[in-house]
N, C-alpha and C. Protein backbone atom coordinates (compact mmCIF):
# COMPACT_ATOMS: atom_id res chain seq x y z
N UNK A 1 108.81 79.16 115.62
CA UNK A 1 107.47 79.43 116.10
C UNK A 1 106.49 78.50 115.42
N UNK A 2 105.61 78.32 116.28
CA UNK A 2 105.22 76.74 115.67
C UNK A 2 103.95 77.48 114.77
N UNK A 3 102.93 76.72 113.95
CA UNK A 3 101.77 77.87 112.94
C UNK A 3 100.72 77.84 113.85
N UNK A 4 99.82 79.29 113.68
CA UNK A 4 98.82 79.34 114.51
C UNK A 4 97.79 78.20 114.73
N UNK A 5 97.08 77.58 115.54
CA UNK A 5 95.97 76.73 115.34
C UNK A 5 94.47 77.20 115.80
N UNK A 6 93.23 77.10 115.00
CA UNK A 6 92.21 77.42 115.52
C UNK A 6 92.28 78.41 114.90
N UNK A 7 92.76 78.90 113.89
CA UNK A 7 92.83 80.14 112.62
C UNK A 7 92.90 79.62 111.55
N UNK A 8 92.46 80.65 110.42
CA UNK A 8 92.02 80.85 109.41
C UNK A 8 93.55 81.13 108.64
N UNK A 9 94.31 81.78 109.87
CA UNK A 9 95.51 82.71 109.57
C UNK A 9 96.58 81.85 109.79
N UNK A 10 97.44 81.84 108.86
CA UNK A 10 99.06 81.38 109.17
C UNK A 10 99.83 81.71 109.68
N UNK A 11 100.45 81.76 110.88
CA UNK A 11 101.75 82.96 111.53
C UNK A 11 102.79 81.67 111.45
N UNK A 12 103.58 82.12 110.45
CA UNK A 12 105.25 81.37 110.61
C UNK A 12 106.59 82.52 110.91
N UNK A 13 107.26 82.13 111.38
CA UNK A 13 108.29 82.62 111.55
C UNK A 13 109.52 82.25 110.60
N UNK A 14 109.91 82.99 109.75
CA UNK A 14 111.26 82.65 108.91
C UNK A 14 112.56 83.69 109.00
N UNK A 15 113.42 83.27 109.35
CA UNK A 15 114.55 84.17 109.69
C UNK A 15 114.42 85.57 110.24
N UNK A 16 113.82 85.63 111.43
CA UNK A 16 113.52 86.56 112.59
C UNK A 16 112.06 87.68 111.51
N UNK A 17 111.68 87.15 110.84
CA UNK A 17 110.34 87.72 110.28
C UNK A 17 109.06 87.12 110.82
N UNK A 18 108.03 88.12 111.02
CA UNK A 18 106.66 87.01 111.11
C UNK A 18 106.30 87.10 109.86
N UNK A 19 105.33 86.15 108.84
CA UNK A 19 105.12 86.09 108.13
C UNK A 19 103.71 85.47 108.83
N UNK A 20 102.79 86.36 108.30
CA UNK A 20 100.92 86.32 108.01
C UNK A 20 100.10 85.83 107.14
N UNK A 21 99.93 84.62 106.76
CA UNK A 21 99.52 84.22 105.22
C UNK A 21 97.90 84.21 105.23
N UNK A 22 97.41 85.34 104.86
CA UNK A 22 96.16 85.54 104.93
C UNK A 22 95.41 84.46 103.81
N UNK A 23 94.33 84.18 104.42
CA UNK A 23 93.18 83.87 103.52
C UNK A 23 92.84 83.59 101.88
N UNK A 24 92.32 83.23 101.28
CA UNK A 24 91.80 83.67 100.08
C UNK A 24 90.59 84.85 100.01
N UNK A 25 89.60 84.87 101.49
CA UNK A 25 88.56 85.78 101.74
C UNK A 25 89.14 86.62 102.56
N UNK A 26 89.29 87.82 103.13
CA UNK A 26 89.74 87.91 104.53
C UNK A 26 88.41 89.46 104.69
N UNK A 27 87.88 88.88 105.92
CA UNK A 27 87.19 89.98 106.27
C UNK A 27 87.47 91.12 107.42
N UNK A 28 86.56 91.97 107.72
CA UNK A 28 87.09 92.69 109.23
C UNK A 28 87.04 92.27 109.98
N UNK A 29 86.10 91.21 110.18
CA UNK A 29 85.87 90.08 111.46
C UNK A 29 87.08 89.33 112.12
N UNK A 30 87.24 88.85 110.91
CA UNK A 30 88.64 87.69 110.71
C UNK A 30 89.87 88.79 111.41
N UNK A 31 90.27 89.53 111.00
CA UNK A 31 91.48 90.55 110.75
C UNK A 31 91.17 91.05 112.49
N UNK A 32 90.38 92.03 112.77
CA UNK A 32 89.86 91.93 113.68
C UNK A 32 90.02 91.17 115.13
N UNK A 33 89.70 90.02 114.83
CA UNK A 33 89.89 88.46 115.87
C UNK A 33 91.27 88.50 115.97
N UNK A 34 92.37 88.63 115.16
CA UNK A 34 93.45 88.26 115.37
C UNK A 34 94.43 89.71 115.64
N UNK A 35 93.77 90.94 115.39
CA UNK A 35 94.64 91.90 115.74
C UNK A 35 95.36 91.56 116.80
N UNK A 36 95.01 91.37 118.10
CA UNK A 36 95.74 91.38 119.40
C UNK A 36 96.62 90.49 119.51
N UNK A 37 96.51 89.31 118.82
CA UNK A 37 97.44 88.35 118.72
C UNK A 37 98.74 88.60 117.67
N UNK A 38 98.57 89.26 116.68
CA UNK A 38 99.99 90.00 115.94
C UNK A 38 100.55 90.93 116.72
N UNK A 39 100.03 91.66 117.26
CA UNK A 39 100.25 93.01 118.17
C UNK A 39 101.15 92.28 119.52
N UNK A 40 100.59 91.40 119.63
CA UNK A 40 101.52 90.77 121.36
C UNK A 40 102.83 90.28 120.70
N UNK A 41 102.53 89.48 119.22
CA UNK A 41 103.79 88.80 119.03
C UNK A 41 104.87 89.63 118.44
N UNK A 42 104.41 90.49 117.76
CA UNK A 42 105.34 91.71 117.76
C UNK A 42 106.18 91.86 119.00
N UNK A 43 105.09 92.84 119.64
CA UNK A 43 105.94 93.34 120.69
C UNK A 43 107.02 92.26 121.46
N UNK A 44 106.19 90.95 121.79
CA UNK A 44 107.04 89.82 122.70
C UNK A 44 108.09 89.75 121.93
N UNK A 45 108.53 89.47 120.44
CA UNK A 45 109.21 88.63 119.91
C UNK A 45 110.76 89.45 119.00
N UNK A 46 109.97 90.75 118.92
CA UNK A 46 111.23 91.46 118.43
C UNK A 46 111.65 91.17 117.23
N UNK A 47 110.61 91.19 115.88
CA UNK A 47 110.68 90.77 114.67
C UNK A 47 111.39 91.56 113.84
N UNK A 48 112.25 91.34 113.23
CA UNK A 48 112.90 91.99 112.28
C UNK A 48 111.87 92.76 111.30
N UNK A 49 110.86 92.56 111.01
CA UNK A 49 109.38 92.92 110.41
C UNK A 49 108.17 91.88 110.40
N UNK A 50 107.21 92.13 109.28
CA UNK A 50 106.25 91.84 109.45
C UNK A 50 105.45 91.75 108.08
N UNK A 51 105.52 90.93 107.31
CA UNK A 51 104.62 90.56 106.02
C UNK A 51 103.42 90.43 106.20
N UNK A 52 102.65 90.63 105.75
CA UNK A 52 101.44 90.35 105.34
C UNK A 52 100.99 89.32 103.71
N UNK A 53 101.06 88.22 103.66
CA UNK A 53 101.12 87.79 102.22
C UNK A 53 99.66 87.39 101.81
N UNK A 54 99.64 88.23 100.88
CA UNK A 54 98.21 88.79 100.44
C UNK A 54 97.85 87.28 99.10
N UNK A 55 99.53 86.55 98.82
CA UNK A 55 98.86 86.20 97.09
C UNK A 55 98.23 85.25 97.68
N UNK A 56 97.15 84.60 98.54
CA UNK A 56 95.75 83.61 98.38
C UNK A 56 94.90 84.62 98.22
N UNK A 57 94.71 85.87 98.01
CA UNK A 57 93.54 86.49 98.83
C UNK A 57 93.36 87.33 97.23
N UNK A 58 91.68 86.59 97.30
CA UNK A 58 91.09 86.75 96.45
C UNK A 58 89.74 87.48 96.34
N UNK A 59 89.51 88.06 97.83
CA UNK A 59 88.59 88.71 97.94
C UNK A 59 88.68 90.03 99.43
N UNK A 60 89.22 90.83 98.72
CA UNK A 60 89.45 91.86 99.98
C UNK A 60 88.47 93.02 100.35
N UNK A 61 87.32 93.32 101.17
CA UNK A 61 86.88 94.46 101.45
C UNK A 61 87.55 95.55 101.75
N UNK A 62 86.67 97.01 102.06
CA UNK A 62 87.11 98.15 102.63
C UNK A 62 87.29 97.63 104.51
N UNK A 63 86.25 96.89 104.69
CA UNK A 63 86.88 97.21 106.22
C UNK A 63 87.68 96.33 106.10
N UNK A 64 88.33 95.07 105.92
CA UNK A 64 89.47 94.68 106.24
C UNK A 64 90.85 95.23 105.82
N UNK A 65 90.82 96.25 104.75
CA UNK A 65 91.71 97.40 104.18
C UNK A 65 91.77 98.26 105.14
N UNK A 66 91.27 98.64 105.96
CA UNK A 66 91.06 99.45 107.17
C UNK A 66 91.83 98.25 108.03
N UNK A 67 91.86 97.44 108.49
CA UNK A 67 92.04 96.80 109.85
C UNK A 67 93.69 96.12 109.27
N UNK A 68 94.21 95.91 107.68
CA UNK A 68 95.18 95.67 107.41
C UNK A 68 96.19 97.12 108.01
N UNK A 69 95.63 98.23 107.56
CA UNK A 69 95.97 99.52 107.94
C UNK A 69 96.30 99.78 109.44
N UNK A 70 95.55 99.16 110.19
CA UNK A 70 95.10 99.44 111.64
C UNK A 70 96.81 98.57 112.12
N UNK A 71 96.85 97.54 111.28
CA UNK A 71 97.93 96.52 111.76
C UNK A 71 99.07 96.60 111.83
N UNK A 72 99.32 97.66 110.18
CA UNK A 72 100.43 97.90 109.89
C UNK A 72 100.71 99.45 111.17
N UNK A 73 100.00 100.00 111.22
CA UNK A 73 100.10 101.33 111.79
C UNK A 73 100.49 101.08 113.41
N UNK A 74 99.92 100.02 114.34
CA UNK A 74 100.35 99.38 115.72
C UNK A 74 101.64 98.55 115.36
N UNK A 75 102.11 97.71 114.71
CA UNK A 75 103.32 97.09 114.31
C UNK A 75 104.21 98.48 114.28
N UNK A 76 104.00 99.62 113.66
CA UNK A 76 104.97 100.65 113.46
C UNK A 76 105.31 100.97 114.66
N UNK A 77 104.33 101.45 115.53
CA UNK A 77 104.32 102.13 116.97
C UNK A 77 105.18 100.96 117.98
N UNK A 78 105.19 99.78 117.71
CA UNK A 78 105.81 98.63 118.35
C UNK A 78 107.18 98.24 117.83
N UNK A 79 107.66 99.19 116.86
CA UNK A 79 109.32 98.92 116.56
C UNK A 79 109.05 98.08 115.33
N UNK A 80 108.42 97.73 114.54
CA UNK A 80 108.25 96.84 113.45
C UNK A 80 107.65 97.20 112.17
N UNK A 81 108.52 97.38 110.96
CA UNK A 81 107.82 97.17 109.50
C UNK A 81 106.96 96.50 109.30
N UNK A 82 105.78 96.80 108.80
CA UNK A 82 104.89 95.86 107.90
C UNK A 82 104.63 96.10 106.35
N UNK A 83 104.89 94.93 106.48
CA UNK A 83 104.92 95.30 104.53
C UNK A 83 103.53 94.24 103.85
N UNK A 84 103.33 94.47 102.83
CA UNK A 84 102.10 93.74 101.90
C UNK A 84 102.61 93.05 100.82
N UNK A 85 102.45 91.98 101.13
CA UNK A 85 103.57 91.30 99.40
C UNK A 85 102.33 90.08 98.73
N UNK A 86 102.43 89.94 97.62
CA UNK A 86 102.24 89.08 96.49
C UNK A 86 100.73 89.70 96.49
N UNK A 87 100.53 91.01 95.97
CA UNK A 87 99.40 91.69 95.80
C UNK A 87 98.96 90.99 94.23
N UNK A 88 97.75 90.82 93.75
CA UNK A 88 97.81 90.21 92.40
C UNK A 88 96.64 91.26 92.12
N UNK A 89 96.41 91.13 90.94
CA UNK A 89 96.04 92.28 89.77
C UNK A 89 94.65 92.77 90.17
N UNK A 90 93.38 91.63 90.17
CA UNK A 90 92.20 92.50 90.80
C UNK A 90 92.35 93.36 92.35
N UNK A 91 93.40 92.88 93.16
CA UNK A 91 92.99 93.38 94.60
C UNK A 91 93.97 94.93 94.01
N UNK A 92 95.06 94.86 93.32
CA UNK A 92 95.46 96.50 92.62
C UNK A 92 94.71 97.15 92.24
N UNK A 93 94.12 96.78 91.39
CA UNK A 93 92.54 97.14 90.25
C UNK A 93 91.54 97.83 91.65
N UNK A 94 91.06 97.01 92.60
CA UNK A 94 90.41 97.32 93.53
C UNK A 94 91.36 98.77 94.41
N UNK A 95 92.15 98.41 94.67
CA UNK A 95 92.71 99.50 95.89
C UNK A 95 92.93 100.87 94.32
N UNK A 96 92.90 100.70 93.65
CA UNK A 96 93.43 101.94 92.54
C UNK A 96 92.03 103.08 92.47
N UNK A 97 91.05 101.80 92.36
CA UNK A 97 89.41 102.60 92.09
C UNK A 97 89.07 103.17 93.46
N UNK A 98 90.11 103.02 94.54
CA UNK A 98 89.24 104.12 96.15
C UNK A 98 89.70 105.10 96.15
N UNK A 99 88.89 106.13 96.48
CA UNK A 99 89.42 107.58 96.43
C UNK A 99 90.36 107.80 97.16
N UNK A 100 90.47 107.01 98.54
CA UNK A 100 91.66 106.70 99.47
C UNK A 100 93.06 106.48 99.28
N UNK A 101 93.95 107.78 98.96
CA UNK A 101 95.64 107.57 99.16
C UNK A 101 95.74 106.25 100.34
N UNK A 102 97.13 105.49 99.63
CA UNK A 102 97.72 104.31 100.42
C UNK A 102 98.71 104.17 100.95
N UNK A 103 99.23 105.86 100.72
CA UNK A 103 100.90 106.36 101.11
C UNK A 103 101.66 105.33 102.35
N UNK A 104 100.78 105.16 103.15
CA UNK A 104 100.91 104.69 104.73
C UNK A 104 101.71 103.53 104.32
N UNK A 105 100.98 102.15 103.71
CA UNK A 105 101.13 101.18 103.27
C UNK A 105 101.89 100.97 102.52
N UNK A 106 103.07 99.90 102.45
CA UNK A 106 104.23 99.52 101.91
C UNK A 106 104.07 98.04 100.91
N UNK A 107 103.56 98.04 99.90
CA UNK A 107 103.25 96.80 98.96
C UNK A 107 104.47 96.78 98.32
N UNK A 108 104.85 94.97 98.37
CA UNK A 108 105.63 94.35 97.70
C UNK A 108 105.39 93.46 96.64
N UNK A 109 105.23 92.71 95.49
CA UNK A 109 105.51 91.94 94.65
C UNK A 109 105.91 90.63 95.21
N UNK A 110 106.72 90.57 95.76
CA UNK A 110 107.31 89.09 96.58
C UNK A 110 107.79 88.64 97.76
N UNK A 111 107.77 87.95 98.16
CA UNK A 111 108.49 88.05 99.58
C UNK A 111 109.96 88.51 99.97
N UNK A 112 111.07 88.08 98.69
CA UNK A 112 112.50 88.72 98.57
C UNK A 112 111.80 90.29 98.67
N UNK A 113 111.57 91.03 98.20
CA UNK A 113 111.54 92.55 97.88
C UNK A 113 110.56 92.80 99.18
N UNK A 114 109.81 91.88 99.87
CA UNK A 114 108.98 92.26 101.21
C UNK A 114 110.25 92.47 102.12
N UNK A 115 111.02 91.35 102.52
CA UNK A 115 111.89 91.35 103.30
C UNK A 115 113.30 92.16 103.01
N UNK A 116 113.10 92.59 101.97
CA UNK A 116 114.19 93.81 102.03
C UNK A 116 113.46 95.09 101.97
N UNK A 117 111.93 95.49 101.99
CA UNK A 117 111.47 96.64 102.33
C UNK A 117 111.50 96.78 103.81
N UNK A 118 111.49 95.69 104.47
CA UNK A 118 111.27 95.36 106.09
C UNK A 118 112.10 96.02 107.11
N UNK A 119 113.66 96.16 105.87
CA UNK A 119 114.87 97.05 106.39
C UNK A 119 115.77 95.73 107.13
């Protein structure tokens, strides 16, 4: 699968995975714009799962924590894991201080331990 163009966002494909290489910023806007386009390639493509790789991202809001949520939760309903990998220490620090349980959400450390949460 060739990488997205006219995005902010990376979509590669590596051994029947999509892999999402978000941003260093990523907002709701951004996240948002591209929902429908993860959501089709899901469904079209029949991914073994679905990463999200968080380690550029150096600045995460509540609504794009919401719309990461929104992503992982339609990927589920479409036959597909989504997992969160290379989380680094302030965006933990950040998701620890919301009163908001993250039960839903599946965070990994690396991409090996993403793609074996993926199943």
């Amino acid at each position: 699968m060739a990488q997205s163009q006219n995005s902010r966002l990376n979509l590669t494909e590596i051994d029947g995975y999509l892999i999402v290489n978000l941003p260093a910023v990523i907002t709701d806007p951004l996240l948002q714009s591209h929902y429908a386009t993860i959501s089709t390639l899901v469904e079209t493509s029949r991914y073994r799962g679905v990463i999200l790789n968080l380690a550029a991202v150096s600045l995460l809001d509540f609504g794009a924590l919401q719309q990461i949520r929104r992503i992982c939760q339609a990927n589920s309903l479409l036959g597909s894991n989504t997992v969160l990998a290379g989380i680094n220490a302030s965006i933990a620090a950040y998701l620890a201080s919301l009163p908001e349980p993250f039960d839903d959400l599946i965070f990994c450390q690396d991409m090996e331990a993403a793609r074996r949460a993926c199943g």
